[in-house]
PDB file of N, CA and C in Angstrom:
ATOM      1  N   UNK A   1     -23.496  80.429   4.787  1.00  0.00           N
ATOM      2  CA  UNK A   1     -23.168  81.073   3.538  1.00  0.00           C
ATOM      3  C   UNK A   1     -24.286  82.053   3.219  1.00  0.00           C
ATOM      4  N   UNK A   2     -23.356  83.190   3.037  1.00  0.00           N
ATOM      5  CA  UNK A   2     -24.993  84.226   3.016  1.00  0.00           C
ATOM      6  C   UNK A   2     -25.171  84.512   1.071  1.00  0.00           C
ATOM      7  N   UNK A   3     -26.358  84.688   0.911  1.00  0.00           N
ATOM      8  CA  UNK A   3     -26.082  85.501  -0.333  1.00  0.00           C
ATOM      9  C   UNK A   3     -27.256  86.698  -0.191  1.00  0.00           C
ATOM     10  N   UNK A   4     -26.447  87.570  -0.697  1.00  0.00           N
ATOM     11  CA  UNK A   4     -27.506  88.854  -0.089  1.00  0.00           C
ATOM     12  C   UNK A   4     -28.557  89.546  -2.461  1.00  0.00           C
ATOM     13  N   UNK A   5     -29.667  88.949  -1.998  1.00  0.00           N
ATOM     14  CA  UNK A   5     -29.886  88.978  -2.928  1.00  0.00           C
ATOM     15  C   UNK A   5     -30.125  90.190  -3.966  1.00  0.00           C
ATOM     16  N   UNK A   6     -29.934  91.642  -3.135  1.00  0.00           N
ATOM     17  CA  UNK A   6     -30.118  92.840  -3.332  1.00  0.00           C
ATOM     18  C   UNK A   6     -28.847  93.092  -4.611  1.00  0.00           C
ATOM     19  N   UNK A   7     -27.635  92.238  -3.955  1.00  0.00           N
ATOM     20  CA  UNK A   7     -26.508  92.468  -4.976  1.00  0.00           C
ATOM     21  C   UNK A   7     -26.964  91.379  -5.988  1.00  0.00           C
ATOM     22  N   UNK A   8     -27.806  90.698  -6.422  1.00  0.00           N
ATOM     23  CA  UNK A   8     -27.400  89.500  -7.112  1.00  0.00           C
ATOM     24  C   UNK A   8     -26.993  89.759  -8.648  1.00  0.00           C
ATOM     25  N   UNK A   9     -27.423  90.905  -8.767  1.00  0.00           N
ATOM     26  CA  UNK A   9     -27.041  91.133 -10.181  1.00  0.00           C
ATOM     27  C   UNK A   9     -25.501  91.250 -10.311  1.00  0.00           C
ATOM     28  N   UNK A  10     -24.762  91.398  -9.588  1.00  0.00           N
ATOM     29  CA  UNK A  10     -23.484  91.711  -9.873  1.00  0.00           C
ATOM     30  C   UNK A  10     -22.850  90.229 -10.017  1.00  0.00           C
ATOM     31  N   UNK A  11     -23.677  89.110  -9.593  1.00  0.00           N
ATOM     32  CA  UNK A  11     -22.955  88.070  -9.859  1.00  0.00           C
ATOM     33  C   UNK A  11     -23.611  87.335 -11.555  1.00  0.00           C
ATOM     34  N   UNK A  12     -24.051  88.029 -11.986  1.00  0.00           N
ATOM     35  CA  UNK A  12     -24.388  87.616 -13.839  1.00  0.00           C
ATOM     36  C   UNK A  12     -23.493  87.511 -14.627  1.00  0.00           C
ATOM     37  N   UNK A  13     -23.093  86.684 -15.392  1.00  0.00           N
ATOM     38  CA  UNK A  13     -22.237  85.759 -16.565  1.00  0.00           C
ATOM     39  C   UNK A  13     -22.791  85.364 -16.725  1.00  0.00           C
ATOM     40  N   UNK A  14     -21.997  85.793 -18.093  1.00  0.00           N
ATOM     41  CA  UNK A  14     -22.389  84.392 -19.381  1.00  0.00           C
ATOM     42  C   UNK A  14     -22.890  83.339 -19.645  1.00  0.00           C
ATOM     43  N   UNK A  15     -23.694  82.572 -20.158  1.00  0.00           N
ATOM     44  CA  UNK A  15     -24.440  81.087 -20.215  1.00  0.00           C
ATOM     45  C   UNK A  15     -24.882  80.789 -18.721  1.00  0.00           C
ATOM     46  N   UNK A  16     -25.568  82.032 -18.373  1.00  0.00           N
ATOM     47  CA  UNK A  16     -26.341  81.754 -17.388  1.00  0.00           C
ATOM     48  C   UNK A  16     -27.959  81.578 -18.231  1.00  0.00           C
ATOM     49  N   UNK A  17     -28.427  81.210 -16.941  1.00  0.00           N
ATOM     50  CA  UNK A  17     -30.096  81.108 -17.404  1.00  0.00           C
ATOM     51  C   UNK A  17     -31.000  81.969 -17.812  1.00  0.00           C
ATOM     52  N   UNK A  18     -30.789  83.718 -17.113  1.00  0.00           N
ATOM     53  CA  UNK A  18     -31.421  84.069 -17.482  1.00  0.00           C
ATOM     54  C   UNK A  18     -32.685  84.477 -16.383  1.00  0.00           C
ATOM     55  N   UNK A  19     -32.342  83.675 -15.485  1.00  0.00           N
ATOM     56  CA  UNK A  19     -33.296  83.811 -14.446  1.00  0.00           C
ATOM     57  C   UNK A  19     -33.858  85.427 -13.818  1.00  0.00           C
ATOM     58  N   UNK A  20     -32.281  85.824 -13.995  1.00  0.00           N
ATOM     59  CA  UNK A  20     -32.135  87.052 -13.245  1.00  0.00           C
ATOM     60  C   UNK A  20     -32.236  88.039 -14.079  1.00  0.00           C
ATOM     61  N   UNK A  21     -32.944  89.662 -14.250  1.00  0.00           N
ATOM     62  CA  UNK A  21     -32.331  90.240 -15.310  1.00  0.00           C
ATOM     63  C   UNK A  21     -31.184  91.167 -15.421  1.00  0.00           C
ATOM     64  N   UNK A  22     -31.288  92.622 -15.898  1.00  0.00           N
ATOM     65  CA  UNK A  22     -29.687  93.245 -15.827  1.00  0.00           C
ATOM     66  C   UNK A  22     -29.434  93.657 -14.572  1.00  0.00           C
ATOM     67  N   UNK A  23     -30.988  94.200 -13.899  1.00  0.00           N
ATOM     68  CA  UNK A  23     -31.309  95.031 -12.650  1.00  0.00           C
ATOM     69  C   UNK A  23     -30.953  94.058 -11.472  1.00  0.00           C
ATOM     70  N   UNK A  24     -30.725  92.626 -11.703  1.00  0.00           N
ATOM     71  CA  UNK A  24     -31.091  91.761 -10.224  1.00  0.00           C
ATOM     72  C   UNK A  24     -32.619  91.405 -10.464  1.00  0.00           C
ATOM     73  N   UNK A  25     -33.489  91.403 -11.146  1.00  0.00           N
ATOM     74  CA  UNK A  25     -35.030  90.879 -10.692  1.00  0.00           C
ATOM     75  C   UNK A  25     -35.205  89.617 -11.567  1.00  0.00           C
ATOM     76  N   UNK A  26     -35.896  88.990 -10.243  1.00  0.00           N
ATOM     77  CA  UNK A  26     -35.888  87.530 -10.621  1.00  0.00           C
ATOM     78  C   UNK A  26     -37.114  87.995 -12.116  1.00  0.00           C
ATOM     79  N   UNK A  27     -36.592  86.421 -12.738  1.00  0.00           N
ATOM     80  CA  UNK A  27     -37.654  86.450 -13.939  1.00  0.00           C
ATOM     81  C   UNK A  27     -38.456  85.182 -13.697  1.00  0.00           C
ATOM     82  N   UNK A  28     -39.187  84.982 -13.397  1.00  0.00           N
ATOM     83  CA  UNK A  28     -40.142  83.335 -13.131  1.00  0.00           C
ATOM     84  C   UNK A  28     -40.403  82.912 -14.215  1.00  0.00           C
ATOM     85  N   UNK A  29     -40.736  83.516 -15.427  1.00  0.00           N
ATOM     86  CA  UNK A  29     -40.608  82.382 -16.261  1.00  0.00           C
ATOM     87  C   UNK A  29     -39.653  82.007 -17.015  1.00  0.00           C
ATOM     88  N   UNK A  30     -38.702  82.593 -16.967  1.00  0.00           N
ATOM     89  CA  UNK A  30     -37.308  81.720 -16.988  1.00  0.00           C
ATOM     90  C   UNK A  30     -37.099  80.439 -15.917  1.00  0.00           C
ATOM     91  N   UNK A  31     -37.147  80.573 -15.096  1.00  0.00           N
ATOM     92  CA  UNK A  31     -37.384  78.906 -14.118  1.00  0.00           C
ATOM     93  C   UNK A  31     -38.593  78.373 -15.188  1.00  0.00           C
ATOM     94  N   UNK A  32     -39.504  78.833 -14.786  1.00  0.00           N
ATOM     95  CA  UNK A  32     -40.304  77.944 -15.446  1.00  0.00           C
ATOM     96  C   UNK A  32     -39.991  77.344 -16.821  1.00  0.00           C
ATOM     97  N   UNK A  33     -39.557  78.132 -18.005  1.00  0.00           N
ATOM     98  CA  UNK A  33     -39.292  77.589 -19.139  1.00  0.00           C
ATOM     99  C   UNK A  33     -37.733  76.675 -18.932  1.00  0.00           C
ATOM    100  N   UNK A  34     -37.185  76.524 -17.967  1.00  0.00           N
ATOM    101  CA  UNK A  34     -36.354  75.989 -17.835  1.00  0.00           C
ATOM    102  C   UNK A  34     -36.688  74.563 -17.223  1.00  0.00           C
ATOM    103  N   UNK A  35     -37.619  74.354 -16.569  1.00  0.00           N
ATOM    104  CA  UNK A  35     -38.227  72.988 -16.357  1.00  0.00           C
ATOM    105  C   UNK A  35     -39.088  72.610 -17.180  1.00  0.00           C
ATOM    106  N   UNK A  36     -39.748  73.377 -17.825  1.00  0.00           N
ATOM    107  CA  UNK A  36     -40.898  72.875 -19.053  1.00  0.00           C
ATOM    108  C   UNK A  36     -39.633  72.473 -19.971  1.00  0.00           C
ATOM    109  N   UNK A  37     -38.991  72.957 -20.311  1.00  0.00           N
ATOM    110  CA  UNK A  37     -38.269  72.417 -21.441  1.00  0.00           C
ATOM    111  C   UNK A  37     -37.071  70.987 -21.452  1.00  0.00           C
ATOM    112  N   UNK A  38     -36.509  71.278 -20.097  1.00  0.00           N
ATOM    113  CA  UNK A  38     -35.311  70.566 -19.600  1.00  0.00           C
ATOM    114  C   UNK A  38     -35.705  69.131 -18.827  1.00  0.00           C
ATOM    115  N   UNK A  39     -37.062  69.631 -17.904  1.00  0.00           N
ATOM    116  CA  UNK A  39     -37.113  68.248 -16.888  1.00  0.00           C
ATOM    117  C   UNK A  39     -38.226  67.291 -17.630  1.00  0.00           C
ATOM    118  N   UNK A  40     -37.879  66.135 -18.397  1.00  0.00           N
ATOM    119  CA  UNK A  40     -38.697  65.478 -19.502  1.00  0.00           C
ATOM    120  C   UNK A  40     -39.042  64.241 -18.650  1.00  0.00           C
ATOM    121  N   UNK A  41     -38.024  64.258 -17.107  1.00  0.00           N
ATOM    122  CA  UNK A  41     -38.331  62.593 -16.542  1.00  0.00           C
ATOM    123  C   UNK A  41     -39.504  62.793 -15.815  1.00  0.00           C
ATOM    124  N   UNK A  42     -39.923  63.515 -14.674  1.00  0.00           N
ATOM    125  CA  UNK A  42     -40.570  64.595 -13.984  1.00  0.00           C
ATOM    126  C   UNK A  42     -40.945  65.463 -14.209  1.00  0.00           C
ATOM    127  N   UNK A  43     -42.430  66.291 -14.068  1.00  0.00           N
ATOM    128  CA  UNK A  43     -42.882  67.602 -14.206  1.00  0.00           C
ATOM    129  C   UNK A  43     -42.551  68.323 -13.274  1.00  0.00           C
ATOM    130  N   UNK A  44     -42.102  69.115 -13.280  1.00  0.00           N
ATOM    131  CA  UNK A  44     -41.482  69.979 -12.398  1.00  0.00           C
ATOM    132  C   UNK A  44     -40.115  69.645 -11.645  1.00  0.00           C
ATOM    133  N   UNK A  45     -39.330  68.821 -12.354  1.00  0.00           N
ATOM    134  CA  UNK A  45     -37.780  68.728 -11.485  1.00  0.00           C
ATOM    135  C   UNK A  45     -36.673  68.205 -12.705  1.00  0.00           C
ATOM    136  N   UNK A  46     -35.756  68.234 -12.626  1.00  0.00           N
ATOM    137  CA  UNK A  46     -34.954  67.695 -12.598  1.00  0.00           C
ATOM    138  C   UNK A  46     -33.970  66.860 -12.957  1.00  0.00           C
ATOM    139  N   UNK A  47     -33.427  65.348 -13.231  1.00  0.00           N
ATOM    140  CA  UNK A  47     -32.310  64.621 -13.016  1.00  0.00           C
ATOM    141  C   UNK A  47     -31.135  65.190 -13.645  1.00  0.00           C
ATOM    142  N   UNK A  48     -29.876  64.781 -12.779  1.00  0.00           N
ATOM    143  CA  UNK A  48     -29.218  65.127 -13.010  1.00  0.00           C
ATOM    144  C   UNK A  48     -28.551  65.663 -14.061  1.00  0.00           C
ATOM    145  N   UNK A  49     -28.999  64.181 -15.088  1.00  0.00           N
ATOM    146  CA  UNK A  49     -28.959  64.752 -16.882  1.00  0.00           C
ATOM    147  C   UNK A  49     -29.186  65.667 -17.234  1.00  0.00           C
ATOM    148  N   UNK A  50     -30.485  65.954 -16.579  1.00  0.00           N
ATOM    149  CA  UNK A  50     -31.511  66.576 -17.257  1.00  0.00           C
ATOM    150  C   UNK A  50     -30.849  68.515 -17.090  1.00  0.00           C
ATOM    151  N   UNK A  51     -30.058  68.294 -15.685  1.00  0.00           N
ATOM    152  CA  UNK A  51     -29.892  69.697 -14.960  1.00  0.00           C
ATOM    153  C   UNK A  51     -28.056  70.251 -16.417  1.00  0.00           C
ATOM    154  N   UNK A  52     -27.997  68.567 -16.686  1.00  0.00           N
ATOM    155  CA  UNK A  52     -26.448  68.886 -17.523  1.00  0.00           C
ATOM    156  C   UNK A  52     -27.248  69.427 -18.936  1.00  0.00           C
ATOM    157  N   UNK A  53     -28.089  68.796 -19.219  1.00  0.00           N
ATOM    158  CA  UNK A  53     -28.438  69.026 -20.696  1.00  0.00           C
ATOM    159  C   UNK A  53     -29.195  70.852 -20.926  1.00  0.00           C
ATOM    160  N   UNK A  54     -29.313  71.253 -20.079  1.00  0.00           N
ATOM    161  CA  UNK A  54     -29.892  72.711 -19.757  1.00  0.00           C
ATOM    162  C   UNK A  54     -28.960  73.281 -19.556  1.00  0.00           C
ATOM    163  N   UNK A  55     -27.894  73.168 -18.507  1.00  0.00           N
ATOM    164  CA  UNK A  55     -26.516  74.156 -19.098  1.00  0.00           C
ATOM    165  C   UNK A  55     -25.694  74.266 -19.936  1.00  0.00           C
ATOM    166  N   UNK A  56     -25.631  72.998 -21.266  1.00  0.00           N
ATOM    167  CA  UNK A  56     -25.451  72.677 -22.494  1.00  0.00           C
ATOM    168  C   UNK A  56     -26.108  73.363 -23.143  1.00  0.00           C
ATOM    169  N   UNK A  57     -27.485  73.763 -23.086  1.00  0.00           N
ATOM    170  CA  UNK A  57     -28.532  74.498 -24.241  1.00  0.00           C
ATOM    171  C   UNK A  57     -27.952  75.838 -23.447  1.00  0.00           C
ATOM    172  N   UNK A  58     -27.746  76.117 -23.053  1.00  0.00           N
ATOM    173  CA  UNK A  58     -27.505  77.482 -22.028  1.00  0.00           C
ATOM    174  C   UNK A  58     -25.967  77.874 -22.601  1.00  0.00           C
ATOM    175  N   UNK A  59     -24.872  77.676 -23.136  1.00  0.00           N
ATOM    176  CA  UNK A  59     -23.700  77.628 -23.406  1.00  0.00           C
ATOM    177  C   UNK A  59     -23.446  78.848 -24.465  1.00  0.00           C
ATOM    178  N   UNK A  60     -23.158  80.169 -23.706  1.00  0.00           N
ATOM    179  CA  UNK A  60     -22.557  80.863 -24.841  1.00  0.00           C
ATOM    180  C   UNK A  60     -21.046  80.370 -25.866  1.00  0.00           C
ATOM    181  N   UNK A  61     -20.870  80.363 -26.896  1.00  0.00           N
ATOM    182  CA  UNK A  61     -19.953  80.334 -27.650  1.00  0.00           C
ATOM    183  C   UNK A  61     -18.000  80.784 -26.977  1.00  0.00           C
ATOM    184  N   UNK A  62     -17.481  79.867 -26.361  1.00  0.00           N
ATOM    185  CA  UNK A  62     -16.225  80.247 -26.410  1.00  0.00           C
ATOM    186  C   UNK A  62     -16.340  80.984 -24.885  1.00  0.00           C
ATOM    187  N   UNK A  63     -17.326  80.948 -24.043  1.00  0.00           N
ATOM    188  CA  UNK A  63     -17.620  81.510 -22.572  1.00  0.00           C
ATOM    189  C   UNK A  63     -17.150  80.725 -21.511  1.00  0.00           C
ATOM    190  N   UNK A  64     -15.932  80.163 -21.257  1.00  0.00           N
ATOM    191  CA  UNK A  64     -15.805  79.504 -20.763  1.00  0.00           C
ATOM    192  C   UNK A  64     -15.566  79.230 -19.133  1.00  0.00           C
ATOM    193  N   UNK A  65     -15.052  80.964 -18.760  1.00  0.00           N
ATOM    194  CA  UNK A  65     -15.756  81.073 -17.449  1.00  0.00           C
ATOM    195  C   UNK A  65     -17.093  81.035 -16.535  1.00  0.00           C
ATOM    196  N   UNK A  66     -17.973  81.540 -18.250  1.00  0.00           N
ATOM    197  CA  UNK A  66     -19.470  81.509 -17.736  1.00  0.00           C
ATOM    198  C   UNK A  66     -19.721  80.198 -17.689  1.00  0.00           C
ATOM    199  N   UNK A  67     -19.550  78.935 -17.886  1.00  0.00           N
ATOM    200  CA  UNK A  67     -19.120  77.542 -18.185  1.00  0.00           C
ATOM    201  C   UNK A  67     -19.369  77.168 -16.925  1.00  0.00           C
ATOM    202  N   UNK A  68     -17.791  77.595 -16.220  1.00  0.00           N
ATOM    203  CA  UNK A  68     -17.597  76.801 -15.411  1.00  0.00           C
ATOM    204  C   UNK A  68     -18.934  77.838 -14.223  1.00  0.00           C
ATOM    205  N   UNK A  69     -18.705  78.842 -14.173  1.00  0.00           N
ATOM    206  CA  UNK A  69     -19.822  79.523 -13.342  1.00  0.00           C
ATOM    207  C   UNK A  69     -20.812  78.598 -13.018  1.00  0.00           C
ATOM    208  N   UNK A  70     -21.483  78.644 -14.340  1.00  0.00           N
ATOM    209  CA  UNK A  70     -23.300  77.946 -14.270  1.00  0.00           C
ATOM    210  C   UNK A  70     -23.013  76.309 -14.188  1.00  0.00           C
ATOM    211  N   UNK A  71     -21.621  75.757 -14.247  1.00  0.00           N
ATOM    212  CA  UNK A  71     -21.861  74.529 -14.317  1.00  0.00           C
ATOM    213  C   UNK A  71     -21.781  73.956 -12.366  1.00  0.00           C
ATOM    214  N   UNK A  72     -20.780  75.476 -12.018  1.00  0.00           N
ATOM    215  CA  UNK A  72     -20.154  75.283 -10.404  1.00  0.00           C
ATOM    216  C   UNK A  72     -21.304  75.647  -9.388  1.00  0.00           C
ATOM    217  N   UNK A  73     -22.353  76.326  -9.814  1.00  0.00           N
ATOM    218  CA  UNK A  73     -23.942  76.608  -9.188  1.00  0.00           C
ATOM    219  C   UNK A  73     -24.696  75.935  -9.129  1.00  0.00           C
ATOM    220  N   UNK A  74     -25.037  75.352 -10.094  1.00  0.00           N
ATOM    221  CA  UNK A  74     -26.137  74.169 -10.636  1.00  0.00           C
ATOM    222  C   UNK A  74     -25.140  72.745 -10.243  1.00  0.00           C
ATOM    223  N   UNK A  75     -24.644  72.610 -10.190  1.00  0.00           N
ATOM    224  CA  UNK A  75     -23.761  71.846  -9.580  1.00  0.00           C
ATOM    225  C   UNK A  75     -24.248  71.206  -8.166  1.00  0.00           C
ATOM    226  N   UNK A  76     -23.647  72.695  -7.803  1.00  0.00           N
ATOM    227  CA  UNK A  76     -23.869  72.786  -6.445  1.00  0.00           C
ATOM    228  C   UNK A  76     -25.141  72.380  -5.779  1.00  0.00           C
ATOM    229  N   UNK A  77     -25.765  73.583  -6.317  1.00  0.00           N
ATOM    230  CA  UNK A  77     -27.733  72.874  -6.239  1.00  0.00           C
ATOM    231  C   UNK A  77     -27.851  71.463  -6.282  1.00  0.00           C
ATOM    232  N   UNK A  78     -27.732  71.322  -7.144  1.00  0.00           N
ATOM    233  CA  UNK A  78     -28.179  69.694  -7.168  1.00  0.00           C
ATOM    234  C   UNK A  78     -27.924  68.905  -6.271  1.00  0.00           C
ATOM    235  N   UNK A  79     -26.572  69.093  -5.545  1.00  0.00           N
ATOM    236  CA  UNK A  79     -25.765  67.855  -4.795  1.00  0.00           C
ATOM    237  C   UNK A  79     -26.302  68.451  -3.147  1.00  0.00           C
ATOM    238  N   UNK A  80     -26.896  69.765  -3.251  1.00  0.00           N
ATOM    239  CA  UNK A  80     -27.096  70.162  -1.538  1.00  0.00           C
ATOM    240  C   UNK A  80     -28.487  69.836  -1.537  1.00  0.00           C
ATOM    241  N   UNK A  81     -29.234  69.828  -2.414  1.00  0.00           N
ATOM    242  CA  UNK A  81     -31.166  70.403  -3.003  1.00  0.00           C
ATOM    243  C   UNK A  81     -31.762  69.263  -3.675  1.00  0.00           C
ATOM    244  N   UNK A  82     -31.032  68.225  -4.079  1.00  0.00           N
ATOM    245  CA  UNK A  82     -31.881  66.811  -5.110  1.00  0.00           C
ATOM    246  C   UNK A  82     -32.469  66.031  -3.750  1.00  0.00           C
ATOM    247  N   UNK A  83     -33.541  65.622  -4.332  1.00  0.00           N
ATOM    248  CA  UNK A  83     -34.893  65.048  -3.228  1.00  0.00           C
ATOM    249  C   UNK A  83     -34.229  63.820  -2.841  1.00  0.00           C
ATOM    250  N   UNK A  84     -34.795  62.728  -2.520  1.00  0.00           N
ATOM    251  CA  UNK A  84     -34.383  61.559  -1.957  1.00  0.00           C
ATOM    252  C   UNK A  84     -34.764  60.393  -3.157  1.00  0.00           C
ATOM    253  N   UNK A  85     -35.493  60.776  -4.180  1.00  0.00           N
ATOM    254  CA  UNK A  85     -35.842  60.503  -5.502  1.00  0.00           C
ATOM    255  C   UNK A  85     -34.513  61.081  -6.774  1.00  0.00           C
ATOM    256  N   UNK A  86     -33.240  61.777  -6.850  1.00  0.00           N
ATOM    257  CA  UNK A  86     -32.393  62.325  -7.269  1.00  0.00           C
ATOM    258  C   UNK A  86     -32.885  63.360  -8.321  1.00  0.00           C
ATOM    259  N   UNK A  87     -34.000  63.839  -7.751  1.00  0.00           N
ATOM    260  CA  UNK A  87     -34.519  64.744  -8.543  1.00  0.00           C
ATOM    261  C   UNK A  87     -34.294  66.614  -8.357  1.00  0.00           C
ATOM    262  N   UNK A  88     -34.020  67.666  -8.342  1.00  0.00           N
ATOM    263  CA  UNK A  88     -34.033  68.314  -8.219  1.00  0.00           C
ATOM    264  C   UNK A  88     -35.296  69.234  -8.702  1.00  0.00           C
ATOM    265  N   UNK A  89     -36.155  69.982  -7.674  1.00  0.00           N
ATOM    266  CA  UNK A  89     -37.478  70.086  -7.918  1.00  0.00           C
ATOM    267  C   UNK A  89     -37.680  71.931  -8.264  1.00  0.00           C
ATOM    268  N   UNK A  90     -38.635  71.912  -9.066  1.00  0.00           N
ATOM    269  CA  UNK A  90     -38.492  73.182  -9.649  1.00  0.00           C
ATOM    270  C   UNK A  90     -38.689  74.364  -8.056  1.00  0.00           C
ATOM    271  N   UNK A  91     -39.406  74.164  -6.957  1.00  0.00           N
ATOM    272  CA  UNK A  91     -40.209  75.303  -5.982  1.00  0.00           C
ATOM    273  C   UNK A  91     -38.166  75.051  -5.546  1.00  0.00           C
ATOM    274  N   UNK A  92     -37.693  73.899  -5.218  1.00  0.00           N
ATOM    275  CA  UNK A  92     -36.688  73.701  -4.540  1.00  0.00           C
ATOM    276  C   UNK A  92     -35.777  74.924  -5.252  1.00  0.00           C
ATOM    277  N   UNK A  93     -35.177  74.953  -6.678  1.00  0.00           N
ATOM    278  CA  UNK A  93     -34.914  75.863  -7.593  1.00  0.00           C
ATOM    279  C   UNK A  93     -35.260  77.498  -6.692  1.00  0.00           C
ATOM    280  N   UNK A  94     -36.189  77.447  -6.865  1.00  0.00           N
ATOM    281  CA  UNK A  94     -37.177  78.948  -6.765  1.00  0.00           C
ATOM    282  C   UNK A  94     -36.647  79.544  -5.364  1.00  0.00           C
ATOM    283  N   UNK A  95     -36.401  78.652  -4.651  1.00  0.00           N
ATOM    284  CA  UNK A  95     -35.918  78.838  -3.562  1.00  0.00           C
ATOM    285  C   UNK A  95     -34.474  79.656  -3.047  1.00  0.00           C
ATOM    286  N   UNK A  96     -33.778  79.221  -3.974  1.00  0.00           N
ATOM    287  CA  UNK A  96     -31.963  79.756  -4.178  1.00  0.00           C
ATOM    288  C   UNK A  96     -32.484  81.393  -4.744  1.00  0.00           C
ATOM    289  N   UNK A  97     -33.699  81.397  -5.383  1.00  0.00           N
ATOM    290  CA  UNK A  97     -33.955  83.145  -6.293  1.00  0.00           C
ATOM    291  C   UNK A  97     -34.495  83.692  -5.510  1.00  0.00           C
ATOM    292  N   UNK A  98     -35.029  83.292  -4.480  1.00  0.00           N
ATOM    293  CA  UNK A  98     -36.284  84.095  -3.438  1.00  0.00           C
ATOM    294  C   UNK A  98     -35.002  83.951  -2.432  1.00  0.00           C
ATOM    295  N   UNK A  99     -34.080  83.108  -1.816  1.00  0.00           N
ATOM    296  CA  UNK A  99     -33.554  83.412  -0.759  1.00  0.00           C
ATOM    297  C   UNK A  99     -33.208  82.475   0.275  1.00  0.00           C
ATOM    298  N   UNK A 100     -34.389  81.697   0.177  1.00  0.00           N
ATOM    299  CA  UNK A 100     -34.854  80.799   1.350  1.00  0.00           C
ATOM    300  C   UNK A 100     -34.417  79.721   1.339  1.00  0.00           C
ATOM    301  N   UNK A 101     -33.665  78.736   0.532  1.00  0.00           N
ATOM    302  CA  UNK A 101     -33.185  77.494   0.333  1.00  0.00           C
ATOM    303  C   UNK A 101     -32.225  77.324   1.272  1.00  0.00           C
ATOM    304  N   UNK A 102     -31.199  78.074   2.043  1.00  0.00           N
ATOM    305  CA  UNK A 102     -30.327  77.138   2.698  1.00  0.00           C
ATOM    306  C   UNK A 102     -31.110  77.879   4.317  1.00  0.00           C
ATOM    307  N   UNK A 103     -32.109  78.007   4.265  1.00  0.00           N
ATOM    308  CA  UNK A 103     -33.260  78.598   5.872  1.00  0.00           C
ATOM    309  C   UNK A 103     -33.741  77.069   5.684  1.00  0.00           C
ATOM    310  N   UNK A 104     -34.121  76.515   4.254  1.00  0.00           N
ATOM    311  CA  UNK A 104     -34.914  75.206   4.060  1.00  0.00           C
ATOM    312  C   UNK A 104     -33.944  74.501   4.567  1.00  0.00           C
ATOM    313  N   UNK A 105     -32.685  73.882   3.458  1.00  0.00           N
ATOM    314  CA  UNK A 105     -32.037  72.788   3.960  1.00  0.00           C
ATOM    315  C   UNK A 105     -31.796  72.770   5.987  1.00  0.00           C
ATOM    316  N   UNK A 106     -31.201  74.506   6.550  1.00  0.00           N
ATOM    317  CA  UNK A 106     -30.794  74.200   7.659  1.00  0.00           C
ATOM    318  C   UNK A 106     -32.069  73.561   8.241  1.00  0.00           C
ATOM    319  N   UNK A 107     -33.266  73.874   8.174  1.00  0.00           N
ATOM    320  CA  UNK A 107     -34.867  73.288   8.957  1.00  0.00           C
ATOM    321  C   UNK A 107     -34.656  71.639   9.038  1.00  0.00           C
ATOM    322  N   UNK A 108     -34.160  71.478   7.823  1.00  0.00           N
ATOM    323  CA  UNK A 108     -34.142  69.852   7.417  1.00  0.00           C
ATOM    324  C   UNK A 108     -33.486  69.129   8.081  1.00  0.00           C
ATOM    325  N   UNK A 109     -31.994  69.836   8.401  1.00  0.00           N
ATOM    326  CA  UNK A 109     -31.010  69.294   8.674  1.00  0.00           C
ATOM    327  C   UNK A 109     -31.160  69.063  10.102  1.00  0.00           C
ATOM    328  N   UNK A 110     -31.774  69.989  11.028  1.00  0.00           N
ATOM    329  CA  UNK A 110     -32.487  69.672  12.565  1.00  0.00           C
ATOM    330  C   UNK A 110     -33.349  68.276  12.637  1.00  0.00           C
ATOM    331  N   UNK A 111     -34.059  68.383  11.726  1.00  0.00           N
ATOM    332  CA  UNK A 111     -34.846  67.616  11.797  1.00  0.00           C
ATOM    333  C   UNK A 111     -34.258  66.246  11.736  1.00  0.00           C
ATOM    334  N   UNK A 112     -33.299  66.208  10.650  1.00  0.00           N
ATOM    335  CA  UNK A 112     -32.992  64.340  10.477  1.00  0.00           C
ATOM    336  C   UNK A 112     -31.564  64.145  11.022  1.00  0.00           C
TER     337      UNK A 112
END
């Protein structure tokens, strides 16, 4: 599955995070304020709750495609990217914005 991150801006909706801005450029402290605020079990990750209760604070009004969007991404993340602890870790995150996360999982997947 490729995602070519040059376009990424064209994939922005509604009750998203924020990560990204209008141009496509990542914003880092949007991740970051998104684990400082959201991951209360762990510093720097995660639980599952924790990943629901952040696209809840994230919820434009009556957006309900952007809804299902950020709920069908983060979703996703979690269930390909949560540690062996069910944590989902903030660099792990950082990874899907820089590029490199499914170069990571395939490394992993050799391995075990």
């Amino acid at each position: 599955m490729d995602i070519y991150i040059v376009n990424i801006h064209k994939g922005i909706h509604g009750s998203d995070t924020g990560a990204y801005d209008a141009q496509g450029r990542f914003v880092p402290e949007k991740l970051d304020e998104m684990f400082t605020k959201h991951g209360k079990t762990v510093a720097d990750a995660m639980t599952k709750d924790e990943v629901d209760e952040m696209l809840k604070a994230n919820r434009e009004n009556m957006d309900f495609k952007g809804w299902l969007a950020a709920s069908s991404e983060w979703n996703l993340l979690y269930k390909l990217a949560k540690d062996k602890d069910g944590y989902l870790r903030k660099d792990t995150a950082r990874a899907v914005y820089d590029g490199s996360l499914f170069y990571q999982l395939a490394k992993q997947e050799k391995k075990g």
